[in-house]
C-alpha atoms as a PDB file:
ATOM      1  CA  UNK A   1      96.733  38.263 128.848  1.00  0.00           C
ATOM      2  CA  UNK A   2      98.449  41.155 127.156  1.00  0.00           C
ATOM      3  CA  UNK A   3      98.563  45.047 128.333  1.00  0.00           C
ATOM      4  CA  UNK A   4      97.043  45.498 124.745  1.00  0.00           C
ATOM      5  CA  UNK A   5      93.700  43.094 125.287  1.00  0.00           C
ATOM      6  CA  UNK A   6      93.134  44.988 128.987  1.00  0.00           C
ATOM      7  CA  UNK A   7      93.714  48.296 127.918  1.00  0.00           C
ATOM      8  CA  UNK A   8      91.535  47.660 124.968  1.00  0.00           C
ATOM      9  CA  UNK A   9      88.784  46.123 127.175  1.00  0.00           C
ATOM     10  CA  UNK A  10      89.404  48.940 129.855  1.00  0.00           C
ATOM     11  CA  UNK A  11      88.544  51.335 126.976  1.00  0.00           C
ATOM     12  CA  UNK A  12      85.412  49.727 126.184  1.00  0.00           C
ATOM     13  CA  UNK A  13      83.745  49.396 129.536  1.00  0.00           C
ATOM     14  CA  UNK A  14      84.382  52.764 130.089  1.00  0.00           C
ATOM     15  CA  UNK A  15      82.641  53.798 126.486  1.00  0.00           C
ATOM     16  CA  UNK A  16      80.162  51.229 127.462  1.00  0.00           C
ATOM     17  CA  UNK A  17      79.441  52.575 130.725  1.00  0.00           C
ATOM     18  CA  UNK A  18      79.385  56.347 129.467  1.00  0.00           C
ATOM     19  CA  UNK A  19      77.295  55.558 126.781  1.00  0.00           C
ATOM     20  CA  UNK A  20      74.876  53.428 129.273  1.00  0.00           C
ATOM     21  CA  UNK A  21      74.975  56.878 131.457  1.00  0.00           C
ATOM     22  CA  UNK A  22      74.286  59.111 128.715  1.00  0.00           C
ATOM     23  CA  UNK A  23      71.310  57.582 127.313  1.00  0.00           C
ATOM     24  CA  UNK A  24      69.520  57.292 130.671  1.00  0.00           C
ATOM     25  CA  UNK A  25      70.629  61.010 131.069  1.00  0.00           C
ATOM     26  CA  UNK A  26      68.777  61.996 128.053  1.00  0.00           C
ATOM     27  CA  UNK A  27      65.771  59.823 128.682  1.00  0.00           C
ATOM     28  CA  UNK A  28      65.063  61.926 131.299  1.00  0.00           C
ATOM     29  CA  UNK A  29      65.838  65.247 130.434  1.00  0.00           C
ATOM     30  CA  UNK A  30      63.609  64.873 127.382  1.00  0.00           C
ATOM     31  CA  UNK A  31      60.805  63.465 129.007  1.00  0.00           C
ATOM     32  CA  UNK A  32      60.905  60.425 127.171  1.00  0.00           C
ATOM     33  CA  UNK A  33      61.029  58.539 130.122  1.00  0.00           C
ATOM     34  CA  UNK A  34      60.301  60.478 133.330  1.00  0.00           C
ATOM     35  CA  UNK A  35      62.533  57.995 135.951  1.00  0.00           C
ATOM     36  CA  UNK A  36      61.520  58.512 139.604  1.00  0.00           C
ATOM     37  CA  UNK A  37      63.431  59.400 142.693  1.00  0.00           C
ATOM     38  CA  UNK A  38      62.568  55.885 143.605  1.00  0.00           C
ATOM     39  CA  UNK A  39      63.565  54.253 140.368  1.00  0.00           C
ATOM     40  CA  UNK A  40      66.742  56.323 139.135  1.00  0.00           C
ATOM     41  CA  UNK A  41      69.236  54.738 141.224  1.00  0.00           C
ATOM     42  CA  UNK A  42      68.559  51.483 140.095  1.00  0.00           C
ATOM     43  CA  UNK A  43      68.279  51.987 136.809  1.00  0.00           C
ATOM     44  CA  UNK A  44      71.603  53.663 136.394  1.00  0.00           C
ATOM     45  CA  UNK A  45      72.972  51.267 138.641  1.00  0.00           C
ATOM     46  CA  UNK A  46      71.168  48.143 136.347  1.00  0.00           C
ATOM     47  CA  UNK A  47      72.336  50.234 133.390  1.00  0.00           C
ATOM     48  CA  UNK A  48      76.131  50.635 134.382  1.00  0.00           C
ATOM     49  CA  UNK A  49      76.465  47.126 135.541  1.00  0.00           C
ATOM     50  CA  UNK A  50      74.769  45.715 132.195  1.00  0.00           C
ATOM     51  CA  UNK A  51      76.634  47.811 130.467  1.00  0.00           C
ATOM     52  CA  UNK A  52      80.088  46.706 131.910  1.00  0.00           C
ATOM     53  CA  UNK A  53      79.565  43.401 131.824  1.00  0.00           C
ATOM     54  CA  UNK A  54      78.541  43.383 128.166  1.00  0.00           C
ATOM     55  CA  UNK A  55      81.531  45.401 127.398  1.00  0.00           C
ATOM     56  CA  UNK A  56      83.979  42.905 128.975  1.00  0.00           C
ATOM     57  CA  UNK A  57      82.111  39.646 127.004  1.00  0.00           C
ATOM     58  CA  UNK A  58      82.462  41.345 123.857  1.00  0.00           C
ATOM     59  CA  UNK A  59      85.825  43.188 123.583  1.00  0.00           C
ATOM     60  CA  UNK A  60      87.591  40.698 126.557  1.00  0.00           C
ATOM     61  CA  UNK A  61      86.288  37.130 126.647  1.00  0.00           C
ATOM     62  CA  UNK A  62      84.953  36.425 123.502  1.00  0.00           C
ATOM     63  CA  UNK A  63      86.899  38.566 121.204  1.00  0.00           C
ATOM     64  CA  UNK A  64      90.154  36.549 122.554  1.00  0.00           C
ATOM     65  CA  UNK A  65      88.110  33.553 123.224  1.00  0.00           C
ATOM     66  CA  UNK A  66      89.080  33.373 126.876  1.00  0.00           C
ATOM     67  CA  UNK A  67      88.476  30.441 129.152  1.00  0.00           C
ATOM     68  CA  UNK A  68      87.579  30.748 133.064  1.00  0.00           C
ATOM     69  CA  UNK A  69      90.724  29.556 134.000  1.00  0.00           C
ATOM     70  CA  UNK A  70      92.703  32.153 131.669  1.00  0.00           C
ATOM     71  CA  UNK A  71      90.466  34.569 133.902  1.00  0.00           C
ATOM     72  CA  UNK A  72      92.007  33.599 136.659  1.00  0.00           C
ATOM     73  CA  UNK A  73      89.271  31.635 138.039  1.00  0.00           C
ATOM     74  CA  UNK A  74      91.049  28.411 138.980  1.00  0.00           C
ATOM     75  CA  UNK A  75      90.362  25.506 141.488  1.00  0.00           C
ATOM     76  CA  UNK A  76      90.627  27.396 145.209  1.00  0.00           C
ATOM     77  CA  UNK A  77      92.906  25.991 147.812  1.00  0.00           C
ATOM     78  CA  UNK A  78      93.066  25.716 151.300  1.00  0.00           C
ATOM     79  CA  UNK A  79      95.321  28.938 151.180  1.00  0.00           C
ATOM     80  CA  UNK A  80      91.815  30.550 150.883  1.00  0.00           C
ATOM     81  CA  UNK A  81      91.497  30.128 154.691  1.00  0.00           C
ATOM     82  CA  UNK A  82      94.077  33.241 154.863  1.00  0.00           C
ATOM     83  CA  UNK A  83      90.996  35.409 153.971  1.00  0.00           C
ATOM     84  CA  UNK A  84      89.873  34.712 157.664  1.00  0.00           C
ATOM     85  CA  UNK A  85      92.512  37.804 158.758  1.00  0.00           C
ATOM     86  CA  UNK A  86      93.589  39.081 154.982  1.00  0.00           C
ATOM     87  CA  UNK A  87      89.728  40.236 154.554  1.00  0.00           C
ATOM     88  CA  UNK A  88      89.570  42.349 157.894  1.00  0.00           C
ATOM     89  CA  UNK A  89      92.954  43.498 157.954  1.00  0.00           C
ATOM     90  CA  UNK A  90      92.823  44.922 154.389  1.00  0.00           C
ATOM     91  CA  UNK A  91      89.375  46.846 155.491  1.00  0.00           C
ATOM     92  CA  UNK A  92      90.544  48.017 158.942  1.00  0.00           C
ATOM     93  CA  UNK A  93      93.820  49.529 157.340  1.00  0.00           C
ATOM     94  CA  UNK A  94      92.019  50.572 154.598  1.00  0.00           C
ATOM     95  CA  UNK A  95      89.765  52.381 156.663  1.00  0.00           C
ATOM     96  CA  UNK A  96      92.748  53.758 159.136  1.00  0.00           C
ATOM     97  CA  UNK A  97      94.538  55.256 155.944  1.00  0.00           C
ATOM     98  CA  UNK A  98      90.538  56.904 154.898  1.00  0.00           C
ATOM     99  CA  UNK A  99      90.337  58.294 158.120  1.00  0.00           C
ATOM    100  CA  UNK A 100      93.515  59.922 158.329  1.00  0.00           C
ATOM    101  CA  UNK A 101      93.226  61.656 154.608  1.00  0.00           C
ATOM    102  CA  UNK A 102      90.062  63.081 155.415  1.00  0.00           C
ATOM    103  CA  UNK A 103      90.998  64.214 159.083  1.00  0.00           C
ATOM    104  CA  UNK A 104      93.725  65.811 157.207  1.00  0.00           C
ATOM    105  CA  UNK A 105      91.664  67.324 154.904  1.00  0.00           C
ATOM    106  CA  UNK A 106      89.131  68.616 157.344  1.00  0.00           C
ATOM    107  CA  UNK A 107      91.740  70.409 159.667  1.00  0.00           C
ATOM    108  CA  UNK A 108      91.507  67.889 161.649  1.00  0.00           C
ATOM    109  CA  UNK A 109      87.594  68.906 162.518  1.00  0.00           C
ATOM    110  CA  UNK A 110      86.576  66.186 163.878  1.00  0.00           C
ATOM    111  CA  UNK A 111      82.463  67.227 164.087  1.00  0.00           C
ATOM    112  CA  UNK A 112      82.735  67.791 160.461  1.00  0.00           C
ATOM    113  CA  UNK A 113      80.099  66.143 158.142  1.00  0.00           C
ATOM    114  CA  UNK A 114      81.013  63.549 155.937  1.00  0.00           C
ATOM    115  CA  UNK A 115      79.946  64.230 152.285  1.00  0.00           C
ATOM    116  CA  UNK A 116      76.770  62.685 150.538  1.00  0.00           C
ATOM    117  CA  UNK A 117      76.603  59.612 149.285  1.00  0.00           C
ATOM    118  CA  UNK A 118      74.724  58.101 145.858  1.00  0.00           C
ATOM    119  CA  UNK A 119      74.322  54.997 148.079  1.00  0.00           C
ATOM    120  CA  UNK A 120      72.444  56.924 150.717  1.00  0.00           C
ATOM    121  CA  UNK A 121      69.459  56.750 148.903  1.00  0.00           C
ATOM    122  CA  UNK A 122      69.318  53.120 148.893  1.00  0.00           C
ATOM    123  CA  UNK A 123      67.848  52.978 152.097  1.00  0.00           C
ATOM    124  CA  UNK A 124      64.415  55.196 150.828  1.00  0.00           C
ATOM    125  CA  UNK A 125      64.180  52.051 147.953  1.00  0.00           C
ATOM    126  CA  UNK A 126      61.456  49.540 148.265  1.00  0.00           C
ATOM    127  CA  UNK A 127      62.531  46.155 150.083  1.00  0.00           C
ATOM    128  CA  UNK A 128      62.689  44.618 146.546  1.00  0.00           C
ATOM    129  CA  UNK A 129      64.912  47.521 144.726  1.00  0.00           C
ATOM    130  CA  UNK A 130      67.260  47.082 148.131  1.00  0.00           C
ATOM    131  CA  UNK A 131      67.750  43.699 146.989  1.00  0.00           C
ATOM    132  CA  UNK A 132      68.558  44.274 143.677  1.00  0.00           C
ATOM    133  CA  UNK A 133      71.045  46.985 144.233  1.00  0.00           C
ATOM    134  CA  UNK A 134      73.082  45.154 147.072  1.00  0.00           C
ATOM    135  CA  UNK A 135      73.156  42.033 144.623  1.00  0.00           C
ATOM    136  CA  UNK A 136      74.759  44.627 141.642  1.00  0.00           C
ATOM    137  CA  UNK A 137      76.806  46.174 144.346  1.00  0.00           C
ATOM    138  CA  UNK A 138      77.895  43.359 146.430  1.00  0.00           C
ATOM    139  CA  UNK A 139      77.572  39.988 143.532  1.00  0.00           C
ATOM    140  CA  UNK A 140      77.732  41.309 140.325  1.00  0.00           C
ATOM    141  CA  UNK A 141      80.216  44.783 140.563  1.00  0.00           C
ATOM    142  CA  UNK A 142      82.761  42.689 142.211  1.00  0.00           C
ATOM    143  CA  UNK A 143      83.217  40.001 139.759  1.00  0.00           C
ATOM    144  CA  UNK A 144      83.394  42.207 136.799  1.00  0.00           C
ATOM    145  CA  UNK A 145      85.626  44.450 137.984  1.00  0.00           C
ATOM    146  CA  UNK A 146      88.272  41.962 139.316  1.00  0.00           C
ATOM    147  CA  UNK A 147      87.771  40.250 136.219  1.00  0.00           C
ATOM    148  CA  UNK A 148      88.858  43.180 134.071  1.00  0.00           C
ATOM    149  CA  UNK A 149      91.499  44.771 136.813  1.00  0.00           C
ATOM    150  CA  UNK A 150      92.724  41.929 138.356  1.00  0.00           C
ATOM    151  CA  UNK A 151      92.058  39.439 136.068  1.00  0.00           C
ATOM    152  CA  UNK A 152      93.037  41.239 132.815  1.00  0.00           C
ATOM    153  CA  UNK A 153      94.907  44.898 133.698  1.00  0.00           C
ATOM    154  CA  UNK A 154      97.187  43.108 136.220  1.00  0.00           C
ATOM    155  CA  UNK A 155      98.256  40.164 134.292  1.00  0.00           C
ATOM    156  CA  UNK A 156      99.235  42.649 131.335  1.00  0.00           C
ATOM    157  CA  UNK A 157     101.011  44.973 133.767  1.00  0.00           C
ATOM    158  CA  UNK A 158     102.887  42.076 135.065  1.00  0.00           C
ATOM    159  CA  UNK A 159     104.344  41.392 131.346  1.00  0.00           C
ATOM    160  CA  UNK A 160     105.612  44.804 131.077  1.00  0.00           C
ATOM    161  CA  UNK A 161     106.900  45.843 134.787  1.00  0.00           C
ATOM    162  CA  UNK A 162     108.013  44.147 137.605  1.00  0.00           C
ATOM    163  CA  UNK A 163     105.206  42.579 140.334  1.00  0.00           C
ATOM    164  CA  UNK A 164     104.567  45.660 142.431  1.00  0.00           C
ATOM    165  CA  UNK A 165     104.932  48.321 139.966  1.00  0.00           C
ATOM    166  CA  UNK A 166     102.184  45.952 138.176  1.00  0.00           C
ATOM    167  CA  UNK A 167     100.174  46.296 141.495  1.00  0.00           C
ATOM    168  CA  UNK A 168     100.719  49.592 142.102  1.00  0.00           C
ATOM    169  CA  UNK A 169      99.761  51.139 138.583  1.00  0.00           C
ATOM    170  CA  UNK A 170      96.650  48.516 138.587  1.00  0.00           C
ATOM    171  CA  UNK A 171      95.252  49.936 142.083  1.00  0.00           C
ATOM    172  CA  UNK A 172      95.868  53.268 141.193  1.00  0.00           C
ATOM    173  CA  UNK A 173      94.018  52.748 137.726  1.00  0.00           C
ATOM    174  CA  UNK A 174      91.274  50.660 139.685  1.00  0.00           C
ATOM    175  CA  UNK A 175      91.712  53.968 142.285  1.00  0.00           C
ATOM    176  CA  UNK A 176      91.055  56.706 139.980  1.00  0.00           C
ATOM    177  CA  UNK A 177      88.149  55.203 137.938  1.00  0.00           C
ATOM    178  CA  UNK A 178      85.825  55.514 140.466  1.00  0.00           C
ATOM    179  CA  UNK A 179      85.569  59.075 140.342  1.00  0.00           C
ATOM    180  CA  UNK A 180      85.498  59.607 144.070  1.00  0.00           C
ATOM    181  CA  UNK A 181      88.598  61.464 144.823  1.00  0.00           C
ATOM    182  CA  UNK A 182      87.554  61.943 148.603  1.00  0.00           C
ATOM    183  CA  UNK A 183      87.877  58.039 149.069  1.00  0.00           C
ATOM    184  CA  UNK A 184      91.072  57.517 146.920  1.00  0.00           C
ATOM    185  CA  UNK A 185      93.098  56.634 149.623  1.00  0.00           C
ATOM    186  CA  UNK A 186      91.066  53.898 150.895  1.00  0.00           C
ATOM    187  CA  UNK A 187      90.058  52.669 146.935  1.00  0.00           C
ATOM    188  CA  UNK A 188      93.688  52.625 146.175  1.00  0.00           C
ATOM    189  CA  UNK A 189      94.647  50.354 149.499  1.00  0.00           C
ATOM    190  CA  UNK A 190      91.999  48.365 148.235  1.00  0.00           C
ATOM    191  CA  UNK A 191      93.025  48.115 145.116  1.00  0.00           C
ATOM    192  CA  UNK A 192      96.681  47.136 146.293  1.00  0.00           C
ATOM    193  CA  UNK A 193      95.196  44.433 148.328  1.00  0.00           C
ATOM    194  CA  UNK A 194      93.332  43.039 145.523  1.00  0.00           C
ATOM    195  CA  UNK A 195      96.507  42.593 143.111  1.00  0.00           C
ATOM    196  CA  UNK A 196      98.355  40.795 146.129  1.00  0.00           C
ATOM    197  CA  UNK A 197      96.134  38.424 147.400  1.00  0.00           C
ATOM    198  CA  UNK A 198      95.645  37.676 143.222  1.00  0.00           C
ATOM    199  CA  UNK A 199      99.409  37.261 143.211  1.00  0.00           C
ATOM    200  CA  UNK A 200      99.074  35.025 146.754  1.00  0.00           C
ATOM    201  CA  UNK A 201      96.325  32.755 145.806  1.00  0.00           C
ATOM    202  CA  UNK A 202      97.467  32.638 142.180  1.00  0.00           C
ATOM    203  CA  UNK A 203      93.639  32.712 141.644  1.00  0.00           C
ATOM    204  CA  UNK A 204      90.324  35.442 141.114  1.00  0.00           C
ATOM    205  CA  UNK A 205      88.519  33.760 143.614  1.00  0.00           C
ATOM    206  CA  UNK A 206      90.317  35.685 146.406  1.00  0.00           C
ATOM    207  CA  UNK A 207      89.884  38.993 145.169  1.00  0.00           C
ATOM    208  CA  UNK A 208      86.805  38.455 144.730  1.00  0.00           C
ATOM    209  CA  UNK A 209      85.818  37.347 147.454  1.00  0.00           C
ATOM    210  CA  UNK A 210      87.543  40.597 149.316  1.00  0.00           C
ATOM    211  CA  UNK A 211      85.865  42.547 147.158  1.00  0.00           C
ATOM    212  CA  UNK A 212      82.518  41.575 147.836  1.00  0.00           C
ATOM    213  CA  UNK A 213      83.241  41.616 151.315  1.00  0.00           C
ATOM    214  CA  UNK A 214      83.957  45.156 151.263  1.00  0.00           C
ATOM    215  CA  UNK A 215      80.477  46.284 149.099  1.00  0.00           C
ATOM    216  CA  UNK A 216      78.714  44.495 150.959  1.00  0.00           C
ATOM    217  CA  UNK A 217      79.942  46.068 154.782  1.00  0.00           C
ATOM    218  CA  UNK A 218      79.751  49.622 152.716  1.00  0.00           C
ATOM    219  CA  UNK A 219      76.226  49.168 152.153  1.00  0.00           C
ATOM    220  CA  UNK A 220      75.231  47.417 155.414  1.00  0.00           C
ATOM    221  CA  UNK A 221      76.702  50.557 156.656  1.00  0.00           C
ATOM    222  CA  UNK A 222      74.616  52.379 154.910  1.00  0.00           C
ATOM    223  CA  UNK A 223      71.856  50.658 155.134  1.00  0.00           C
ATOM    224  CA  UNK A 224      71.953  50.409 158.927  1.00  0.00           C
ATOM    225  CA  UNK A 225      72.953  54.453 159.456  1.00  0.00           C
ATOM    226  CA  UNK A 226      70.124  55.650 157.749  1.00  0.00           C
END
């Protein structure tokens, strides 16, 4: 996997993904399709997801014919059994570092309120829209992202630059994409654990698995607070 075929796949799923935002956007400002409170959430989840994942067939796997295994999806070992303590020690110190960049940020006001979140509303859904949107969050977001950042932008960062510039420069690209500069610090510990267990288990599966891990406790969280 080159830097070329990520950053040209990167490119796509984010034109993709825009374009899949945009249209949904206009739907409803013109009234041709009046989305509810209920309904708008999933749909621009459904619609970003789709959109992503149909961006990384086209311009990724089948445009340079990619197998699984070129993916990164190989046969797992028993070194997956070091997710047992890799998976909660990546969230608790991700957390830690979170907690300490917003305490910062605060003053160190410890009764202020934490800002809104898109995935509060997921709680107000219908039992079957809850479903749906922790599968997309929790099953589908996390394999098509670590197949394009881990899977693809890693590998061509590790052609260019040595390992952990390649892992730093990956998180902080998987970091900043998410638009949510308030949780940077804990997206780009993520994303740092995410290249090295890749690099550990010389395999997707493990970052994967992490990163489902992680949706999933964000929107149990969310889902339980609410």
């Amino acid at each position: 996997m080159t830097l070329g075929q990520a950053g040209w796949a990167l490119m796509f799923v984010a034109l993709y993904v825009g374009a899949a935002t945009g249209l949904i956007i206009l739907l409803q400002v013109t009234g041709l399709v009046e989305f509810t409170l209920t309904l708008l959430l999933p749909v621009a989840l459904g619609g970003a997801t789709l959109a992503a994942v149909l961006a990384l067939y086209v311009h990724l796997i089948r445009r340079n014919s990619l197998r699984p295994a070129d993916l990164g999806f190989r046969r797992p070992t028993m070194r997956l059994f070091h997710l047992l303590w890799q998976i909660p020690a990546t969230m608790l110190a991700g957390a830690i570092l979170q907690i300490l960049v917003l305490l910062a940020l605060t003053g160190l006001d410890l009764t202020a309120e934490p800002p809104d979140s898109a995935l509060d509303d997921i709680a107000t859904l219908p039992a079957s829209l809850v479903v749906l949107c922790v599968v997309l969050i929790a099953v589908i977001t996390p394999l098509w992202e670590e197949i394009l950042f881990r899977g693809a932008l890693l590998e061509g960062l590790s052609r260019r630059f040595r390992p952990w510039v390649a892992v730093v420069l990956s998180a902080l690209v998987f970091a900043s994409v998410h638009l949510v500069p308030l949780s940077f610090a804990y997206l780009f510990t993520l994303g740092v654990s995410l290249a090295l267990l890749r690099r550990f288990h010389r395999n997707l599966w493990a970052p994967v698995l992490l990163h489902a891990a992680n949706n999933a406790f964000v929107v149990s969280v969310v889902l339980l607070s609410t």
